[in-house]
C-alpha atoms as a PDB file:
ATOM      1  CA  UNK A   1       0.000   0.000   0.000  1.00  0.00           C
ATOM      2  CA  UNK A   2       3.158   2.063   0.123  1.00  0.00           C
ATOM      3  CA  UNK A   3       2.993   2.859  -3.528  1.00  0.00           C
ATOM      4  CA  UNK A   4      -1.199   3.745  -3.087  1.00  0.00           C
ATOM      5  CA  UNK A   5      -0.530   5.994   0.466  1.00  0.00           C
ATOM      6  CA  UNK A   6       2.104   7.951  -1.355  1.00  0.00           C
ATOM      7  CA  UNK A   7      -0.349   8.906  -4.523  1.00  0.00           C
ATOM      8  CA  UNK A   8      -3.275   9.404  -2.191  1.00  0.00           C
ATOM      9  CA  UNK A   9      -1.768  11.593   0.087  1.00  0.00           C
ATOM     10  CA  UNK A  10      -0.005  13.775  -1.941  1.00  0.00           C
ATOM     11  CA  UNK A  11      -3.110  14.299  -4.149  1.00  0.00           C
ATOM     12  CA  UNK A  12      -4.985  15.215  -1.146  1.00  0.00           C
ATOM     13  CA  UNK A  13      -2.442  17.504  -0.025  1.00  0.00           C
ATOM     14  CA  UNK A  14      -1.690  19.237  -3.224  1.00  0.00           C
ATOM     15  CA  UNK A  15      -4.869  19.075  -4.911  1.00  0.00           C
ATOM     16  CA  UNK A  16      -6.576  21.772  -3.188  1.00  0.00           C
ATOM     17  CA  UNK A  17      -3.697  24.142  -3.833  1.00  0.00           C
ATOM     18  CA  UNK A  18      -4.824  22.868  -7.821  1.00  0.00           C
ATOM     19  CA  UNK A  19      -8.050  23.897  -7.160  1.00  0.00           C
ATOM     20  CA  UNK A  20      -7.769  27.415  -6.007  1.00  0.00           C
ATOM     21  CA  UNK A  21      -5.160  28.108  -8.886  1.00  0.00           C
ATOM     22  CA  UNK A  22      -8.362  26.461 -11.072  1.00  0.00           C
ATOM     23  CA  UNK A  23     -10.900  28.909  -9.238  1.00  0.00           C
ATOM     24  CA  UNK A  24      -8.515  32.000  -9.851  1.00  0.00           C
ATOM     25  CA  UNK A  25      -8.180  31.387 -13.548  1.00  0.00           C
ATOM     26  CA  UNK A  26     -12.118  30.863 -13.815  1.00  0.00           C
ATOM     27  CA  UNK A  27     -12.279  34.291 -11.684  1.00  0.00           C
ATOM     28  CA  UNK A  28     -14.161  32.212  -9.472  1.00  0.00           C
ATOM     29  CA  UNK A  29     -14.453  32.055  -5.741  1.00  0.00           C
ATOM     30  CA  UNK A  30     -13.259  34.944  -3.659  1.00  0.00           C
ATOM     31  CA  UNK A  31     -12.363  33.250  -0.208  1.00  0.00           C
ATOM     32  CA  UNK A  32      -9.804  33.031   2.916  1.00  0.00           C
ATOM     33  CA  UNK A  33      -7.063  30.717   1.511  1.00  0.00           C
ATOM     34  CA  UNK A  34      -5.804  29.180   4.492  1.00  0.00           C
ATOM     35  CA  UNK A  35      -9.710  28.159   5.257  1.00  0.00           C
ATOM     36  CA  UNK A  36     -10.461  26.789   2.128  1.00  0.00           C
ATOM     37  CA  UNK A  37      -7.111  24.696   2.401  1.00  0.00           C
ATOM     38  CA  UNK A  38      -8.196  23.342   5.604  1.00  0.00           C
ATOM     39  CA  UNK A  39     -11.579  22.137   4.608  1.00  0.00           C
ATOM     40  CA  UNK A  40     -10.654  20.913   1.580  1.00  0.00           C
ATOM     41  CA  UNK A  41      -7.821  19.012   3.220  1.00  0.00           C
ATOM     42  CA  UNK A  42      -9.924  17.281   5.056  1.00  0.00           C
ATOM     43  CA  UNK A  43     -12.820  16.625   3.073  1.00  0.00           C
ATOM     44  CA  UNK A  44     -10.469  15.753   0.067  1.00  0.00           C
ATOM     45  CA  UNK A  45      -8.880  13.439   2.467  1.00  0.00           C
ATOM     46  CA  UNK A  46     -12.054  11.566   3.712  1.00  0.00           C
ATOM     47  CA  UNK A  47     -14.212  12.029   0.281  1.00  0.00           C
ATOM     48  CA  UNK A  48     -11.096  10.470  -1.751  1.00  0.00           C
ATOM     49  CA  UNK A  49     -10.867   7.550   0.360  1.00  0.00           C
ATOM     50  CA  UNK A  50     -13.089   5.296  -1.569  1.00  0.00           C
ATOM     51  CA  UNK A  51     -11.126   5.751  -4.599  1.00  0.00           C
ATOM     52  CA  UNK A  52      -8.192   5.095  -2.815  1.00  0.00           C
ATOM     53  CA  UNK A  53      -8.779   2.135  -1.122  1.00  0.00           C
ATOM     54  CA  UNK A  54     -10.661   0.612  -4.615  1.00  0.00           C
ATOM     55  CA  UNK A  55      -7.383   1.769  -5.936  1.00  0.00           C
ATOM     56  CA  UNK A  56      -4.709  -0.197  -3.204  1.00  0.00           C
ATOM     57  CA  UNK A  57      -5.668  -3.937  -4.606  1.00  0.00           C
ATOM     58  CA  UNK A  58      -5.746  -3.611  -8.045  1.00  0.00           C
ATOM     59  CA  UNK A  59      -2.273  -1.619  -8.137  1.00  0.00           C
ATOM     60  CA  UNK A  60      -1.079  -4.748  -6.152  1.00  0.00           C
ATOM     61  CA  UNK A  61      -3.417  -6.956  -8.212  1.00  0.00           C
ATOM     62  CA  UNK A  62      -1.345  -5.685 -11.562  1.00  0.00           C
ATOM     63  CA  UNK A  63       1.699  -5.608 -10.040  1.00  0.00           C
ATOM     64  CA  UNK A  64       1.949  -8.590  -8.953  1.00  0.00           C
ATOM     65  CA  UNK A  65      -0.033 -10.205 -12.489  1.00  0.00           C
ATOM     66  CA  UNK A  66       1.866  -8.571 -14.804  1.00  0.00           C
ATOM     67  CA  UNK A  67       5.637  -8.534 -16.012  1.00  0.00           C
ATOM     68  CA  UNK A  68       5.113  -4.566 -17.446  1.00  0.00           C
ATOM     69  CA  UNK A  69       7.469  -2.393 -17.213  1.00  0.00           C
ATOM     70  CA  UNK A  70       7.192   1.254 -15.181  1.00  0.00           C
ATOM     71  CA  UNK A  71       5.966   3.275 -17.804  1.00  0.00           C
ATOM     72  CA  UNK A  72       3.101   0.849 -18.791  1.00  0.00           C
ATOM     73  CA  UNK A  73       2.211   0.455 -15.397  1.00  0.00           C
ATOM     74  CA  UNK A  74       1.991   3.791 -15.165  1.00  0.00           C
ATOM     75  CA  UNK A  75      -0.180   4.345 -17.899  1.00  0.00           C
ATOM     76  CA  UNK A  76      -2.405   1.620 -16.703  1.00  0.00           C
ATOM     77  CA  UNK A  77      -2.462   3.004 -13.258  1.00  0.00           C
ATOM     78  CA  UNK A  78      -3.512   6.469 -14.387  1.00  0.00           C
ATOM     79  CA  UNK A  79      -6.197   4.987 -16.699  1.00  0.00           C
ATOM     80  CA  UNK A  80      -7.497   3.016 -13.528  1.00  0.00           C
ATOM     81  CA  UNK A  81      -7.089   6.333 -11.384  1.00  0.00           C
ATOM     82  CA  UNK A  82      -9.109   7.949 -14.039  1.00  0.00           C
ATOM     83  CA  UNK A  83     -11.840   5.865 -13.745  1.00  0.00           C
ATOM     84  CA  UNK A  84     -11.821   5.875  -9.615  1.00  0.00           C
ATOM     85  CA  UNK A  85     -11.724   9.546  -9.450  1.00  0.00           C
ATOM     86  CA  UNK A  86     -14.031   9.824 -11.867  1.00  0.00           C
ATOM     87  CA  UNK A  87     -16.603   7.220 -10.926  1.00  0.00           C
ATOM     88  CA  UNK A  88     -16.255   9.171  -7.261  1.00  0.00           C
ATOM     89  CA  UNK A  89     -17.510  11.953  -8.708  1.00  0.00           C
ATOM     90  CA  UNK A  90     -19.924  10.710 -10.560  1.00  0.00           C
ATOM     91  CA  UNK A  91     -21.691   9.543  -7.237  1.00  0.00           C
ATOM     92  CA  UNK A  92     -20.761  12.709  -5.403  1.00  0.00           C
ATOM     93  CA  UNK A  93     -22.171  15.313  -8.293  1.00  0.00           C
ATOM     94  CA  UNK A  94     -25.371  13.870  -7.567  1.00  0.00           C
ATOM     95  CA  UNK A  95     -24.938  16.158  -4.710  1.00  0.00           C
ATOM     96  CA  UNK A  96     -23.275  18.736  -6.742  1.00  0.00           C
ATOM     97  CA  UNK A  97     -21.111  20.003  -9.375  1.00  0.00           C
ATOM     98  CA  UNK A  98     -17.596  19.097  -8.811  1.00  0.00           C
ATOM     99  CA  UNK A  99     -15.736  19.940 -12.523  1.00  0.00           C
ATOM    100  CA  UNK A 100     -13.148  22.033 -10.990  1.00  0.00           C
ATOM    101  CA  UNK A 101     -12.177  19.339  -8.073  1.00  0.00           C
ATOM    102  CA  UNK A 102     -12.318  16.302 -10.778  1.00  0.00           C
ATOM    103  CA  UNK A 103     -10.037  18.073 -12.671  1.00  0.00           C
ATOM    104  CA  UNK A 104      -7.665  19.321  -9.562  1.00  0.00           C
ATOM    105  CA  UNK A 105      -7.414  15.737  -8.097  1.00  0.00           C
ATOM    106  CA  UNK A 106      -7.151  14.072 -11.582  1.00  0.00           C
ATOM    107  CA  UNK A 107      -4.068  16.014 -12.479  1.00  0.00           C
ATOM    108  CA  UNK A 108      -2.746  15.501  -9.307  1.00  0.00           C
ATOM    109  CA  UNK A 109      -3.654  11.787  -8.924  1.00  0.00           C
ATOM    110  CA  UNK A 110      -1.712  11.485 -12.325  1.00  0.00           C
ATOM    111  CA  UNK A 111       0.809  13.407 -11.568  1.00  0.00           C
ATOM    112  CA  UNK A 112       1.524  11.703  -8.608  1.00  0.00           C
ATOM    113  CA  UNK A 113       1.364   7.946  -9.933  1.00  0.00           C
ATOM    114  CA  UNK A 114       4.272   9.811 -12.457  1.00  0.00           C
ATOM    115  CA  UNK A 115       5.736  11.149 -10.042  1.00  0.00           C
ATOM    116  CA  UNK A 116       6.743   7.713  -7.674  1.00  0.00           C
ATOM    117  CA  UNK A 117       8.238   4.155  -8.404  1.00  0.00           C
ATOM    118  CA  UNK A 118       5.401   1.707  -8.161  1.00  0.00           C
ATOM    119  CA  UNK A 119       6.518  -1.458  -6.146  1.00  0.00           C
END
């Protein structure tokens, strides 16, 4: 789950910081930084957990079923991340509309599985 913790929590932790940059361009939302941080912190952290732990055994799942290399595993992981996040938010923009936050924690979800050595 090493591989999994490290992606989830630096998408939690970074993808709010994507998401005010995505407000600002849209000249959208005109709020306390530091408080939007926090809550999104922690609702990022708690609302991304599904995907997260659906994510965990199929990363280990491929791993261990597969002789790919990094790179494909990457791209496989980040079309499976695609599909968690997105799924997610499917279920959670029944509530509301999310675009800005699927797009913050896709690219950071992404960028993360890029970003670290799957093991």
């Amino acid at each position: 789950m090493n591989y999994t913790l490290k992606i989830w929590l630096t998408s939690v932790v970074t993808a709010p910081v994507v998401m005010l940059l995505l407000y600002k361009l849209n000249g959208e939302g005109d709020f306390q930084v530091v408080e939007f941080y926090g809550w999104m912190l922690f609702y990022g952290g708690i609302l991304s957990l599904p995907a997260a732990l659906i994510f965990w055994p199929c990363t280990k799942l491929i791993i261990k079923s597969t002789q790919l290399n990094s790179a494909a595993l990457k791209l496989v992981f980040s079309i499976l991340a695609t599909l968690c996040v997105c799924l997610l938010f499917i279920i959670y923009s029944l509530i509301s509309n999310y675009t800005i936050a699927i797009s913050a924690y896709l690219i950071t979800t992404i960028a993360s599985i890029w970003l670290y050595k799957p093991n």
